[in-house]
N, C-alpha and C. Protein backbone atom coordinates (compact mmCIF):
# COMPACT_ATOMS: atom_id res chain seq x y z
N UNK A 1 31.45 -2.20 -23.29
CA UNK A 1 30.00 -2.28 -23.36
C UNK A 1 29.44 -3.21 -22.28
N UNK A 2 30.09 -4.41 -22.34
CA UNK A 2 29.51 -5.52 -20.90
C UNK A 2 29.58 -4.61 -20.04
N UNK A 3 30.59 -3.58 -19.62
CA UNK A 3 30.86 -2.76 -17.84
C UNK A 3 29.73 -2.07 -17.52
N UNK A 4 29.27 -1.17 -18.55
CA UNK A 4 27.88 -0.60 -18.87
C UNK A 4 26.83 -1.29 -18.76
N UNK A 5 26.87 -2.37 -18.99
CA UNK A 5 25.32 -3.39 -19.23
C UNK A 5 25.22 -3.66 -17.59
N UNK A 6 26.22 -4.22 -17.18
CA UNK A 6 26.61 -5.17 -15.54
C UNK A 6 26.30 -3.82 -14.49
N UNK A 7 27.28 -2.46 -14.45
CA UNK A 7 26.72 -1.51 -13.76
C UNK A 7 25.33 -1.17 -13.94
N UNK A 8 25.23 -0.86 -15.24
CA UNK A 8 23.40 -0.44 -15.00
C UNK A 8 22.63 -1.94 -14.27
N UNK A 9 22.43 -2.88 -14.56
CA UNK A 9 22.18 -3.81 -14.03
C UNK A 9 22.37 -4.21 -12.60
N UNK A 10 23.40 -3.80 -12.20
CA UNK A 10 23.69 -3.61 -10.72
C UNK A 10 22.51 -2.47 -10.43
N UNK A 11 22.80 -0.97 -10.59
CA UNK A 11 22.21 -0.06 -10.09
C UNK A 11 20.53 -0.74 -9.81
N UNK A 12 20.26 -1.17 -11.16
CA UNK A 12 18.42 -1.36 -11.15
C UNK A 12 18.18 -2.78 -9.61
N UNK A 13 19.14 -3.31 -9.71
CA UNK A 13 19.03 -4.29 -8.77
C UNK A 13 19.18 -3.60 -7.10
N UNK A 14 20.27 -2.50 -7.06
CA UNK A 14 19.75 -2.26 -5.45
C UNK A 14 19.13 -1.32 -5.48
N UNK A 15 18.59 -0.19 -6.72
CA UNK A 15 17.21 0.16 -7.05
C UNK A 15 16.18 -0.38 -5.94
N UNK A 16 16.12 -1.54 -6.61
CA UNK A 16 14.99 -2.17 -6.53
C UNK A 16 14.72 -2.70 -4.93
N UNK A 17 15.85 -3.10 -4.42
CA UNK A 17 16.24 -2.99 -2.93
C UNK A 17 16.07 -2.33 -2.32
N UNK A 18 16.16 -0.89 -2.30
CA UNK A 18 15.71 0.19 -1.55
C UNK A 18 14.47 0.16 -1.55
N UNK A 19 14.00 0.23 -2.78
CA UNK A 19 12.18 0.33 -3.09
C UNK A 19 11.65 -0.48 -2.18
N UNK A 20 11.50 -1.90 -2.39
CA UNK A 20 11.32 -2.94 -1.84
C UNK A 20 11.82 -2.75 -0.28
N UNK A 21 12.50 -2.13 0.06
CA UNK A 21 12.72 -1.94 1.57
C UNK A 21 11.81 -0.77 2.27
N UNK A 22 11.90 0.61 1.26
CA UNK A 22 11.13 1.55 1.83
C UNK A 22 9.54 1.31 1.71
N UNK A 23 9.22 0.35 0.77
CA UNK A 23 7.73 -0.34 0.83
C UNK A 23 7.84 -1.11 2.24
N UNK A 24 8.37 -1.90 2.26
CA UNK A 24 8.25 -2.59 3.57
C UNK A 24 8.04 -1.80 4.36
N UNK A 25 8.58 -0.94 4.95
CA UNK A 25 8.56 -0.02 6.08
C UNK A 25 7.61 0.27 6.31
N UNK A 26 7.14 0.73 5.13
CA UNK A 26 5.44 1.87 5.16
C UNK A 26 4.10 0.88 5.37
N UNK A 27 4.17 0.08 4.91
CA UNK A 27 3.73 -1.38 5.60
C UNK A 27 3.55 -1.56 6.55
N UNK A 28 5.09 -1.67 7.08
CA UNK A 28 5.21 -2.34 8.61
C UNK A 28 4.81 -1.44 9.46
N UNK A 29 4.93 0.34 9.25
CA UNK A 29 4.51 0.75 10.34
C UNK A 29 2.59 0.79 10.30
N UNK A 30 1.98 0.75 9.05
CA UNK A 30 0.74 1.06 8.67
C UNK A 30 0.20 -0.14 9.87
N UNK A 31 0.76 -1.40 9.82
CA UNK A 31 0.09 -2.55 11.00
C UNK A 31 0.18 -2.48 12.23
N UNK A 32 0.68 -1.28 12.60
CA UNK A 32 0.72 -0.92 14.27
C UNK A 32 -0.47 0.31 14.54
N UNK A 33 -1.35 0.38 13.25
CA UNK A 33 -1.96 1.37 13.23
C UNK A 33 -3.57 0.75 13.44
N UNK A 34 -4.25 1.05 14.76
CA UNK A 34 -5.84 0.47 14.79
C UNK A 34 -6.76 1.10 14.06
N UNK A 35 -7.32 0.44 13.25
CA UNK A 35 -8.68 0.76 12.30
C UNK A 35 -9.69 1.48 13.34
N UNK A 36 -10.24 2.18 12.72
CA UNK A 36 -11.70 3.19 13.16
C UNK A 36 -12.91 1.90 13.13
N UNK A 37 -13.43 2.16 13.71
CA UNK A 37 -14.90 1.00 13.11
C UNK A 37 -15.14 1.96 12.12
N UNK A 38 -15.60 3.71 11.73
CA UNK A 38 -16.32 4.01 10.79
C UNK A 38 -15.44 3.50 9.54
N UNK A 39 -13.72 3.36 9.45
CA UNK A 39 -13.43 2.57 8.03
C UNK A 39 -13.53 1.10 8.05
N UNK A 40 -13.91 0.88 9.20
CA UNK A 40 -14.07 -0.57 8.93
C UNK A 40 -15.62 -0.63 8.31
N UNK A 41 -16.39 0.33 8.49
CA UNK A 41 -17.64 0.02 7.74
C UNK A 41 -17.69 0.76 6.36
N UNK A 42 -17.02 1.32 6.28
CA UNK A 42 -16.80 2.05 5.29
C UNK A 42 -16.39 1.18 3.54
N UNK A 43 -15.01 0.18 4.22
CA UNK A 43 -14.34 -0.52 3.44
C UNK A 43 -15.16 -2.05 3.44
N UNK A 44 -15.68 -2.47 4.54
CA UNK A 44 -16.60 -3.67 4.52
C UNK A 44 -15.53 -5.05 5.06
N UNK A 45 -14.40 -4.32 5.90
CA UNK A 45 -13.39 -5.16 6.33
C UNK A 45 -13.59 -5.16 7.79
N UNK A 46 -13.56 -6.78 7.90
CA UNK A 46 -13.77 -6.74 9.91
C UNK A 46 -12.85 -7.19 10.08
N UNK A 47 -11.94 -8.10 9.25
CA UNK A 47 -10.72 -8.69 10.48
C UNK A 47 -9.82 -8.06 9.33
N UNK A 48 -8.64 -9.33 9.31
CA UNK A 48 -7.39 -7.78 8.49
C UNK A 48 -7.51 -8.30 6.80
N UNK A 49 -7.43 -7.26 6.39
CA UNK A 49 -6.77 -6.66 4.99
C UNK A 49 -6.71 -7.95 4.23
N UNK A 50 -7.24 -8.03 2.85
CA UNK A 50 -6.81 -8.99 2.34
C UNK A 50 -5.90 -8.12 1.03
N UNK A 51 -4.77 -8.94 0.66
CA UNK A 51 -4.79 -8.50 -0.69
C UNK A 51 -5.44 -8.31 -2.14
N UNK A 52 -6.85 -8.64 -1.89
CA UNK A 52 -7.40 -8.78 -2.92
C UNK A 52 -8.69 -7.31 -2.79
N UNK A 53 -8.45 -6.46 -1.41
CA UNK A 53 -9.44 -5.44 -1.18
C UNK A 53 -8.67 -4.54 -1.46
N UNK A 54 -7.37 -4.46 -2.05
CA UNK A 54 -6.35 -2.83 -2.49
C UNK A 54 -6.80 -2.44 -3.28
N UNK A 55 -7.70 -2.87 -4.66
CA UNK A 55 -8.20 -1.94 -5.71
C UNK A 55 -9.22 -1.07 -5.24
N UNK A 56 -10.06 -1.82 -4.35
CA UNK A 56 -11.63 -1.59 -3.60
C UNK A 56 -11.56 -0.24 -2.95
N UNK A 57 -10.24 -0.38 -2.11
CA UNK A 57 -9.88 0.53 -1.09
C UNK A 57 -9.19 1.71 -1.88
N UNK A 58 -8.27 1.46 -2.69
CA UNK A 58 -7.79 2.55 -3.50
C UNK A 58 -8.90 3.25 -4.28
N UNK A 59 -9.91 2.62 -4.94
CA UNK A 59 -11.06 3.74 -5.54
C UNK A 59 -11.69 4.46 -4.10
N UNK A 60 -11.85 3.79 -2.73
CA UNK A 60 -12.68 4.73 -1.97
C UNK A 60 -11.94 6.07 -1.83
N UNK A 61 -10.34 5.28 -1.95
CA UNK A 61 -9.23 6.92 -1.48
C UNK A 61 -9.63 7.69 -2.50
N UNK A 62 -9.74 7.78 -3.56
CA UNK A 62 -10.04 8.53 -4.55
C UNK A 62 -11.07 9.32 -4.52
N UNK A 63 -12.15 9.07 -3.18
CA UNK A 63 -13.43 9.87 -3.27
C UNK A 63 -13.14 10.77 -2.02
N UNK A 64 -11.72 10.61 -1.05
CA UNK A 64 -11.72 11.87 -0.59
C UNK A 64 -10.76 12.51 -0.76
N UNK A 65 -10.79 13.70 -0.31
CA UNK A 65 -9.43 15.24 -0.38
C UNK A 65 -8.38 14.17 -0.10
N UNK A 66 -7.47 14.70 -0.87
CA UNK A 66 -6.50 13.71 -1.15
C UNK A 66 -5.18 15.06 -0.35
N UNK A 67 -4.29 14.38 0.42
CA UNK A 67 -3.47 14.89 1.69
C UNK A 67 -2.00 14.98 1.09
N UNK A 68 -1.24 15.65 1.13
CA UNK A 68 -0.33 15.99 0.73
C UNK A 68 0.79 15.08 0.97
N UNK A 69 1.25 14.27 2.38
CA UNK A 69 1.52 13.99 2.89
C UNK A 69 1.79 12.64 2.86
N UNK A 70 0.30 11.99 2.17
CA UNK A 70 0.17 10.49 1.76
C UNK A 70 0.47 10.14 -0.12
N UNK A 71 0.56 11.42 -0.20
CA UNK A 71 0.84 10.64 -1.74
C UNK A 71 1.91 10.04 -1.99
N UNK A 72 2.97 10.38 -2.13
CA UNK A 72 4.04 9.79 -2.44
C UNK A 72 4.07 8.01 -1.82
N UNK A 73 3.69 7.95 -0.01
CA UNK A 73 3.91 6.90 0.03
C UNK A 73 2.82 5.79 -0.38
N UNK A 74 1.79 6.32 -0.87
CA UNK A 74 0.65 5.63 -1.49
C UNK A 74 0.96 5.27 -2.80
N UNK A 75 1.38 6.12 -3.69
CA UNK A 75 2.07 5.52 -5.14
C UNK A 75 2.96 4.43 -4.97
N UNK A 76 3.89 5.13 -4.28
CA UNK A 76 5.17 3.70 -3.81
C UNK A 76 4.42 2.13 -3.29
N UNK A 77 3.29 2.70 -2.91
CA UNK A 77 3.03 0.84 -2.48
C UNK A 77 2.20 0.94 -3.23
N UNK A 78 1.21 1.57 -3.94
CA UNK A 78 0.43 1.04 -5.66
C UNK A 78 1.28 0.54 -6.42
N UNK A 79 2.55 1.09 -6.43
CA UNK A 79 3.81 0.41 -7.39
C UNK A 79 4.00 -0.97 -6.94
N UNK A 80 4.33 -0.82 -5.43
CA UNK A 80 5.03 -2.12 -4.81
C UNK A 80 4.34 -3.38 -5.42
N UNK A 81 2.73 -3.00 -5.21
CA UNK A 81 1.39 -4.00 -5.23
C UNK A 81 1.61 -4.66 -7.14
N UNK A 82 1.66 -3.69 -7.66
CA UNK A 82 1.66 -4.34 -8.52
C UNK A 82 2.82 -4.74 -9.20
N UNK A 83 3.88 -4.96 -8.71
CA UNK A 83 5.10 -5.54 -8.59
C UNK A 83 5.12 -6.88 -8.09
N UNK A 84 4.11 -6.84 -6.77
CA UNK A 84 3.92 -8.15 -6.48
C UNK A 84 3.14 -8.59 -7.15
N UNK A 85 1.97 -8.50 -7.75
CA UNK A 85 0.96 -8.75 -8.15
C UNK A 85 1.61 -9.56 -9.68
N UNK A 86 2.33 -8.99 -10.25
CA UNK A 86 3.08 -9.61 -11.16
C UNK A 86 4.17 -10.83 -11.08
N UNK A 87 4.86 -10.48 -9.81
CA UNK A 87 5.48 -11.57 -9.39
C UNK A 87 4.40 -12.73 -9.25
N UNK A 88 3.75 -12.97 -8.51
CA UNK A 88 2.50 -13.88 -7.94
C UNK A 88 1.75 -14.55 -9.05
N UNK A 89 1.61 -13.76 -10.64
CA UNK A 89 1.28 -14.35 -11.13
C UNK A 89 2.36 -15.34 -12.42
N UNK A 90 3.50 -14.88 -12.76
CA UNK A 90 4.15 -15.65 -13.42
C UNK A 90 5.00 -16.03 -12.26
N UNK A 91 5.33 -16.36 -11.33
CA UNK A 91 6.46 -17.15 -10.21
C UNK A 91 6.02 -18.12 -9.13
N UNK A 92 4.39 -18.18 -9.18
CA UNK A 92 3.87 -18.33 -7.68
C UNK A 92 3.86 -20.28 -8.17
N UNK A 93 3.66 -20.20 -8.66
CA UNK A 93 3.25 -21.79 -9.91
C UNK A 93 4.52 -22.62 -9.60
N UNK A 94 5.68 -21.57 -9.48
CA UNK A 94 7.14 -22.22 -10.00
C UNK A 94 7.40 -22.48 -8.50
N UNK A 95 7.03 -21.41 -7.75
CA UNK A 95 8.21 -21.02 -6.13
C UNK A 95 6.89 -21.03 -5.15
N UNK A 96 6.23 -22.30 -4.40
CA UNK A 96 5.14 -22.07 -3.89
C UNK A 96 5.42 -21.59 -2.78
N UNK A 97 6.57 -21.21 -2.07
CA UNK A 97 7.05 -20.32 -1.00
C UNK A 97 6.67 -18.84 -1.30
N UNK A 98 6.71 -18.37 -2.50
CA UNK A 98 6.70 -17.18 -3.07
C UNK A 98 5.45 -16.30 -3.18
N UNK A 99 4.51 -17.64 -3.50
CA UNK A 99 2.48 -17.33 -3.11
C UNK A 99 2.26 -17.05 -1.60
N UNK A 100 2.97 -17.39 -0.67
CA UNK A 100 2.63 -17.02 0.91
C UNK A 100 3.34 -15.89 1.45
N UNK A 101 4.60 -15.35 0.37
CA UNK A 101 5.21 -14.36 0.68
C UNK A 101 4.36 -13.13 0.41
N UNK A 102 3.90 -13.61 -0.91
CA UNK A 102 3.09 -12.24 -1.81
C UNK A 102 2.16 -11.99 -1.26
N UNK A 103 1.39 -12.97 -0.92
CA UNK A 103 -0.35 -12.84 -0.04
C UNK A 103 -0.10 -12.02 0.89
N UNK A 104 1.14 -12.30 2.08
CA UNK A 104 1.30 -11.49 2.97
C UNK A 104 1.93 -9.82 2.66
N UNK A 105 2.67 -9.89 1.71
CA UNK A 105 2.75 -8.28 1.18
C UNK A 105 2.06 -7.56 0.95
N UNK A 106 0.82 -8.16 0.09
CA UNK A 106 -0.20 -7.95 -0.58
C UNK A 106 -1.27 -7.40 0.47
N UNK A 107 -1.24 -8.25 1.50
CA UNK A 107 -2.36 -7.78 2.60
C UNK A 107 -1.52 -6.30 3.24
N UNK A 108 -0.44 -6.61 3.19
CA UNK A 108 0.36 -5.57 4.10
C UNK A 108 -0.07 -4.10 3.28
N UNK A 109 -0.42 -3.80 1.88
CA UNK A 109 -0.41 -3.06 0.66
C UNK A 109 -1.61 -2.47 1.24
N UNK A 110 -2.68 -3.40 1.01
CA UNK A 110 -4.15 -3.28 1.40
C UNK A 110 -4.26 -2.66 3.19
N UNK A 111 -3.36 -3.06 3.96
CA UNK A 111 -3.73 -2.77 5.20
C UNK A 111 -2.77 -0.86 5.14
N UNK A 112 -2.13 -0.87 4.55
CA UNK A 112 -1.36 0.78 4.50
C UNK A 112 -2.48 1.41 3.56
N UNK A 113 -3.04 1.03 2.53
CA UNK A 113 -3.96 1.71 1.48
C UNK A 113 -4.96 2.38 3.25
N UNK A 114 -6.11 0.96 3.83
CA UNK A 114 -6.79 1.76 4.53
C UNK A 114 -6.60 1.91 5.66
N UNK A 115 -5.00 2.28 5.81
CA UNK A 115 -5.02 3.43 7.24
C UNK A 115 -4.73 4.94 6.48
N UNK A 116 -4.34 4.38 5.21
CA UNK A 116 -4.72 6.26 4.53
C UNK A 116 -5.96 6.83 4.46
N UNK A 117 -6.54 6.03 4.54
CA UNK A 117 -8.19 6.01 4.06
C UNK A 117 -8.54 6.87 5.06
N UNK A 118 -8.27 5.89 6.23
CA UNK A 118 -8.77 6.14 7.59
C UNK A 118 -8.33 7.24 8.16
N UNK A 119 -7.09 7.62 7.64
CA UNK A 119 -6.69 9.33 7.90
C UNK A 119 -7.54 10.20 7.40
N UNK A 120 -7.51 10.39 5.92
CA UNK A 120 -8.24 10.88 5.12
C UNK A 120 -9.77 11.19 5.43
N UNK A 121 -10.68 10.19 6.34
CA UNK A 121 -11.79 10.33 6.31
C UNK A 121 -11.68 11.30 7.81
N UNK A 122 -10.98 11.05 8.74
CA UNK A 122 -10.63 11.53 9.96
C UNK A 122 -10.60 13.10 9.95
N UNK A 123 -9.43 13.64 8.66
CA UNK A 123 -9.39 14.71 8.66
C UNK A 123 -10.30 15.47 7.97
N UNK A 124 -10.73 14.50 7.19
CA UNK A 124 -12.64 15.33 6.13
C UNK A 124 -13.49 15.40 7.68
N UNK A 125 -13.18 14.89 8.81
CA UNK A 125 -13.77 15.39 9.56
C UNK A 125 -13.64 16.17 10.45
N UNK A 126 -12.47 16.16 10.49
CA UNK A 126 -11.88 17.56 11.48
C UNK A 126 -12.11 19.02 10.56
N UNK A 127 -11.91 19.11 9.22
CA UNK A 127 -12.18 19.83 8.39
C UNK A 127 -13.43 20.32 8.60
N UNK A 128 -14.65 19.53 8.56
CA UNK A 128 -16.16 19.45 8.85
C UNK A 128 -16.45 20.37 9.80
N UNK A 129 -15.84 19.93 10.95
CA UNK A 129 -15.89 20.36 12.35
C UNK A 129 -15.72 21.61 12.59
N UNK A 130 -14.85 21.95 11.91
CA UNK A 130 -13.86 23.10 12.05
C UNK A 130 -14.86 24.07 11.50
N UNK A 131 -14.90 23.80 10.29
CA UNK A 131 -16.33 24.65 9.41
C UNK A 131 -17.44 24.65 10.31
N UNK A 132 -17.86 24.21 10.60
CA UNK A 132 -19.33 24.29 11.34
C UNK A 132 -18.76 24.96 12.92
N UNK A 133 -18.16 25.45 13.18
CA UNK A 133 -17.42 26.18 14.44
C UNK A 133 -17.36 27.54 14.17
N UNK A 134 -17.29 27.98 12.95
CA UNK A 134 -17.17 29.22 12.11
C UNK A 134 -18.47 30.00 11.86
């Protein structure tokens, strides 16, 4: 019964490693990505991303055609976020290294939320375009 408890316990642990890695990624590449001014007026963000604008930004995604393409990695960092978001609040008190880690994930969350955005509104306009060509 312990071999069972320790393997599953293993598994959920590099689980959680992968996750936590393939979040990173989607992150890291989302910050090589330049904002539009129209989502920067859109979202009400001029310099970068805070973690505290991912709910803000996640209801705007919700008001357009939603892309086939971005879902999956948009859930995965709604997950990530509030993974951290939980960490940050029972650990940040204990591990004050751990509050400057999260802030910066957290922004990283918020800065991938609106370059989806910023796709999303891009292609409601190529869509637009396209229609009115017809």
């Amino acid at each position: 019964m312990i071999w069972s408890i320790t393997i599953f316990a293993l598994s959920l642990a590099t689980l959680l490693m992968f996750f936590v890695s393939y979040c990173r990624s989607l992150t890291a590449a989302s910050s090589r990505h330049p904002l539009s001014r129209e989502v920067r007026d859109v979202t009400g963000i001029e310099a970068l991303p805070s973690g505290k604008d991912f709910v803000r930004v996640t209801q705007l995604l919700q008001l357009c055609p939603e892309h086939s393409e971005d879902r999956a990695g948009l859930q995965a960092v709604g997950l990530y976020y509030k993974i951290l978001n939980f960490a940050q609040s029972r650990f940040a008190q204990t591990f004050p290294a751990l509050q400057d880690w999260t802030e910066r994930e957290l922004a990283g969350c918020t800065n991938f939320a609106v370059v989806v955005l910023d796709r999303r509104i891009a292609l409601s306009r190529a869509i637009l375009a396209q229609e009115g060509e017809i």
